[in-house]
Protein backbone atom coordinates (compact mmCIF):
# COMPACT_ATOMS: atom_id res chain seq x y z
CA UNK A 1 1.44 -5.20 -11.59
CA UNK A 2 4.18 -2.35 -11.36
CA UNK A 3 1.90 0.26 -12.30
CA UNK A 4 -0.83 -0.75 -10.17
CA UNK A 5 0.95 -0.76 -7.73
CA UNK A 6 2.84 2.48 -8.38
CA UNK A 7 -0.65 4.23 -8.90
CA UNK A 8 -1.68 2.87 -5.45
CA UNK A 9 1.40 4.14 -3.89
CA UNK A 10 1.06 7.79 -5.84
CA UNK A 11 -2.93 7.49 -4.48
CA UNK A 12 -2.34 6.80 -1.03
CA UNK A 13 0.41 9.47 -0.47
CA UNK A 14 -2.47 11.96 -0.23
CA UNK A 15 -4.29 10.04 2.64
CA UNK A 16 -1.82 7.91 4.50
CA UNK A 17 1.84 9.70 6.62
CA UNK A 18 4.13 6.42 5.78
CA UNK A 19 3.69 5.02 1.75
CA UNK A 20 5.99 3.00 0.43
CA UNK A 21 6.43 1.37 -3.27
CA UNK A 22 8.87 -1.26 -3.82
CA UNK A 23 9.14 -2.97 -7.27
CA UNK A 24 10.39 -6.44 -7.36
CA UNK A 25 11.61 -7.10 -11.60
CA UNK A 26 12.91 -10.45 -11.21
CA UNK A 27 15.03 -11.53 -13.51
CA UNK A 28 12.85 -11.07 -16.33
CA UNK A 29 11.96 -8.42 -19.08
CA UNK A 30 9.46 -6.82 -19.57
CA UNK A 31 6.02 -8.98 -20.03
CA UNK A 32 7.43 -11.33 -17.16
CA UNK A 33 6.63 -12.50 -13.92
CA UNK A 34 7.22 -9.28 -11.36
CA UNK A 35 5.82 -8.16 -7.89
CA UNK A 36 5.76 -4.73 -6.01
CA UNK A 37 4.95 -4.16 -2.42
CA UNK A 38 2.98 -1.12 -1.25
CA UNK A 39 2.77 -0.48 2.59
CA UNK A 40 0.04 2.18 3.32
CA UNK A 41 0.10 3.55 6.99
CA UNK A 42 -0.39 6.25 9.40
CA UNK A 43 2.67 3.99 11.99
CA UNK A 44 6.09 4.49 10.48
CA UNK A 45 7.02 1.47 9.43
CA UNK A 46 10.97 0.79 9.27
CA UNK A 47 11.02 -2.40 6.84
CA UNK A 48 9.53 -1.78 3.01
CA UNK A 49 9.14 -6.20 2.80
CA UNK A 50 6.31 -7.98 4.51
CA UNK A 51 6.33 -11.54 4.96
CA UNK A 52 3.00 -11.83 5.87
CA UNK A 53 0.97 -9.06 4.01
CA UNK A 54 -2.62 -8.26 5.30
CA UNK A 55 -3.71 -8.72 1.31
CA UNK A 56 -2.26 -9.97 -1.93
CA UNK A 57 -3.25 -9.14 -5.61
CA UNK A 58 -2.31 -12.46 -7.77
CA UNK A 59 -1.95 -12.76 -11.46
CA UNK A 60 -0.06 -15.73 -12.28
CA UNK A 61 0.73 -18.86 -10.76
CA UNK A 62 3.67 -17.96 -9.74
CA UNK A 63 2.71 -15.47 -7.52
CA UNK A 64 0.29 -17.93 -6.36
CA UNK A 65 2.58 -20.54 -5.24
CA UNK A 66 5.39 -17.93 -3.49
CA UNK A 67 2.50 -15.19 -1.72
CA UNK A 68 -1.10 -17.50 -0.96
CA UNK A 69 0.51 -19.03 1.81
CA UNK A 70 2.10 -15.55 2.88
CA UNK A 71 -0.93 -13.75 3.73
CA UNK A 72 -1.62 -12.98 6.93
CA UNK A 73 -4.77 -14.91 9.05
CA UNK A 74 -7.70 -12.34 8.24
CA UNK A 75 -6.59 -11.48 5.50
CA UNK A 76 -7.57 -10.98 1.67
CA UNK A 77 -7.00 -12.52 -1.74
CA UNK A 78 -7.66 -10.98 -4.77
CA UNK A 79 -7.04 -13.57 -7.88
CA UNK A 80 -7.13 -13.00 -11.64
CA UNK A 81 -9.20 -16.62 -12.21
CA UNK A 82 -8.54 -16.15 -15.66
CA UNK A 83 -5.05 -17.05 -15.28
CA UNK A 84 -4.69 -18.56 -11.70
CA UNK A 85 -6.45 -22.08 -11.58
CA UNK A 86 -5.53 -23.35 -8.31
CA UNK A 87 -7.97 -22.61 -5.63
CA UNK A 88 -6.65 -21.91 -2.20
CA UNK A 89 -7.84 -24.40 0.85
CA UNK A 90 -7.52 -21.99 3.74
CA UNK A 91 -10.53 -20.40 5.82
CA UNK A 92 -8.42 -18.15 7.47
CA UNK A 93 -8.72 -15.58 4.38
CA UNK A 94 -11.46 -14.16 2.57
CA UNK A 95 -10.91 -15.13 -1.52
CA UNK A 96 -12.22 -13.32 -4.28
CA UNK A 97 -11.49 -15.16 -7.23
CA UNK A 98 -12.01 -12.50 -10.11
CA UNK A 99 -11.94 -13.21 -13.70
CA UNK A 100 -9.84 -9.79 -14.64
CA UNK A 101 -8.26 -10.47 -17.58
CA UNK A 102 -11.89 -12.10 -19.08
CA UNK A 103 -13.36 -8.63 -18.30
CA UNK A 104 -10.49 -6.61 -19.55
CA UNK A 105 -11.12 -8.60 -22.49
CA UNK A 106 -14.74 -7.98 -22.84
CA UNK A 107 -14.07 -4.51 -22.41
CA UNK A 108 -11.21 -3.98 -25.46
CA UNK A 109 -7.81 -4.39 -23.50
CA UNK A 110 -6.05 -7.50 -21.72
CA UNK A 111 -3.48 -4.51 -20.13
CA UNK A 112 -6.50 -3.21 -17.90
CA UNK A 113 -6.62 -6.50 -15.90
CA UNK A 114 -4.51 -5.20 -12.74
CA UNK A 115 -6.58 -2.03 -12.99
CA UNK A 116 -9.98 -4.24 -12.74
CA UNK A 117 -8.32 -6.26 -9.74
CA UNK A 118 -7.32 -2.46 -8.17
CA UNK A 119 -10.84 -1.74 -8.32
CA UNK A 120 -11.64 -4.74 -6.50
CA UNK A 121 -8.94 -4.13 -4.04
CA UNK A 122 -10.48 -0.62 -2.57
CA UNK A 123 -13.88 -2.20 -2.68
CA UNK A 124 -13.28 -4.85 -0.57
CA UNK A 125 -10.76 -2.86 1.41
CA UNK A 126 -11.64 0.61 1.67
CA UNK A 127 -8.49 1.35 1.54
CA UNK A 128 -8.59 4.39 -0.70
CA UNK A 129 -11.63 5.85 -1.83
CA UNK A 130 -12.37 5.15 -6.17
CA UNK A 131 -11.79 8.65 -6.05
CA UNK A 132 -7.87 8.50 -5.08
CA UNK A 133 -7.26 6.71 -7.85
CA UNK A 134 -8.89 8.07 -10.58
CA UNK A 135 -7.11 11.33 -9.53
CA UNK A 136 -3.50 9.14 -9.25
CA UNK A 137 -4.51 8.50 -12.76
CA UNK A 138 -5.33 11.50 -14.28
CA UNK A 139 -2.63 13.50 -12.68
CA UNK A 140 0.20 10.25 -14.04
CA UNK A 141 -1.25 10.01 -17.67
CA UNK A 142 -2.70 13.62 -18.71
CA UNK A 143 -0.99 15.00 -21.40
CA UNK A 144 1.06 12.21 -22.23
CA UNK A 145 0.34 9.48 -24.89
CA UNK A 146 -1.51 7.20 -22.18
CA UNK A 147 -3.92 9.92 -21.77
CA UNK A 148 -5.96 8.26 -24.40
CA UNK A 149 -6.05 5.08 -21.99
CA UNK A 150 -8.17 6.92 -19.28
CA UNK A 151 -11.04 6.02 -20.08
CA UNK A 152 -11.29 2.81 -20.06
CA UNK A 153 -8.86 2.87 -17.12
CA UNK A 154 -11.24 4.59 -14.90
CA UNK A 155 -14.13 2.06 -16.68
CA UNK A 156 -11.87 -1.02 -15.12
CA UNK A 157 -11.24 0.70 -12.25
CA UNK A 158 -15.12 0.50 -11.22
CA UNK A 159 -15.87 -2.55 -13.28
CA UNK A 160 -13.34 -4.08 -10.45
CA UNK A 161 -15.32 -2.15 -7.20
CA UNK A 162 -19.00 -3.91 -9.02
CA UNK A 163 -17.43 -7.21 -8.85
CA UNK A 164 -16.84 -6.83 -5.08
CA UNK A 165 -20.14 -5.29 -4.62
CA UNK A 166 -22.12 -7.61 -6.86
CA UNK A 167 -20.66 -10.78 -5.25
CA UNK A 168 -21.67 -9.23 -1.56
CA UNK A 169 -24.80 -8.24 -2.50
CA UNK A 170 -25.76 -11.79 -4.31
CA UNK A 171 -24.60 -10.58 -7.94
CA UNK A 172 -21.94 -11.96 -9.91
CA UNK A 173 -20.24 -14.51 -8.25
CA UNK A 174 -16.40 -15.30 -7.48
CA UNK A 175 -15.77 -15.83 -4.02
């Protein structure tokens, strides 16, 4: 979640006057439950917390429980279904319930998941264009030893964007 969220930040800088990035650890280690909030904007914004973001990435059921009622009237929720059950009972938002971590599965690596839901994010936002990120990613990871990562990181990142597209278009279906 951290580094999606970081990479989104790092992405954004280049199209938006006002980014912030702010990591939330919890009291856990590494592997646990953690959040980040990322605030892209042309305003200047003068508070790095929302309580009521316009969208919210989940991936545990935790997150569920603190940020589904949080988001904003109008506003969008992107779930990993593979690990979230619950199913949320408000009309106010649009829901796309994604099985990420199935698909990171099916394509060799649970740890692409967020990327996957990223994907999905800037479809259904158009936030960011694809491109943004892919660069975010390239410029974080080349010549480093998660350089050998990008390419299936840039394969989640669009595998997310067809979900959106598929399940607008009639395709695969988790809304």
């Amino acid at each position: 979640m951290l580094t999606m969220g970081k990479v989104l930040a790092q992405a954004g800088s280049s199209h938006y006057r006002y980014v912030t990035y702010h990591p939330n650890y919890g009291p856990s280690m590494r592997g646990g439950e953690c959040e980040c909030t990322v605030t892209l904007s042309n305003k200047e914004n003068t508070s790095i917390a929302s309580r009521n973001p316009s969208a919210a990435i989940l991936m545990g059921a935790g997150a569920w429980m603190l940020h589904e009622p949080q988001v904003k009237p109008g506003g969008l929720l992107l779930v990993d279904s593979s690990i979230v059950a619950e199913r949320t009972m408000r009309d106010d938002v649009t829901v796309h319930y994604i099985p990420a971590t199935q698909m990171a599965l099916e394509l060799g690596l649970a740890m692409v998941s967020n990327l996957i839901l990223l994907g999905a994010y800037l479809e259904a936002t158009k936030a960011l264009p694809l491109e943004a990120i892919e660069k975010a990613l390239k410029d974080k990871y080349t010549g480093t030893k998660g350089e050998r990562f990008l390419p299936i990181d840039l394969e989640a990142i669009k595998l997310g964007a067809k979900f959106i597209t598929d399940s607008q278009t009639g395709g695969r279906h988790g809304t």
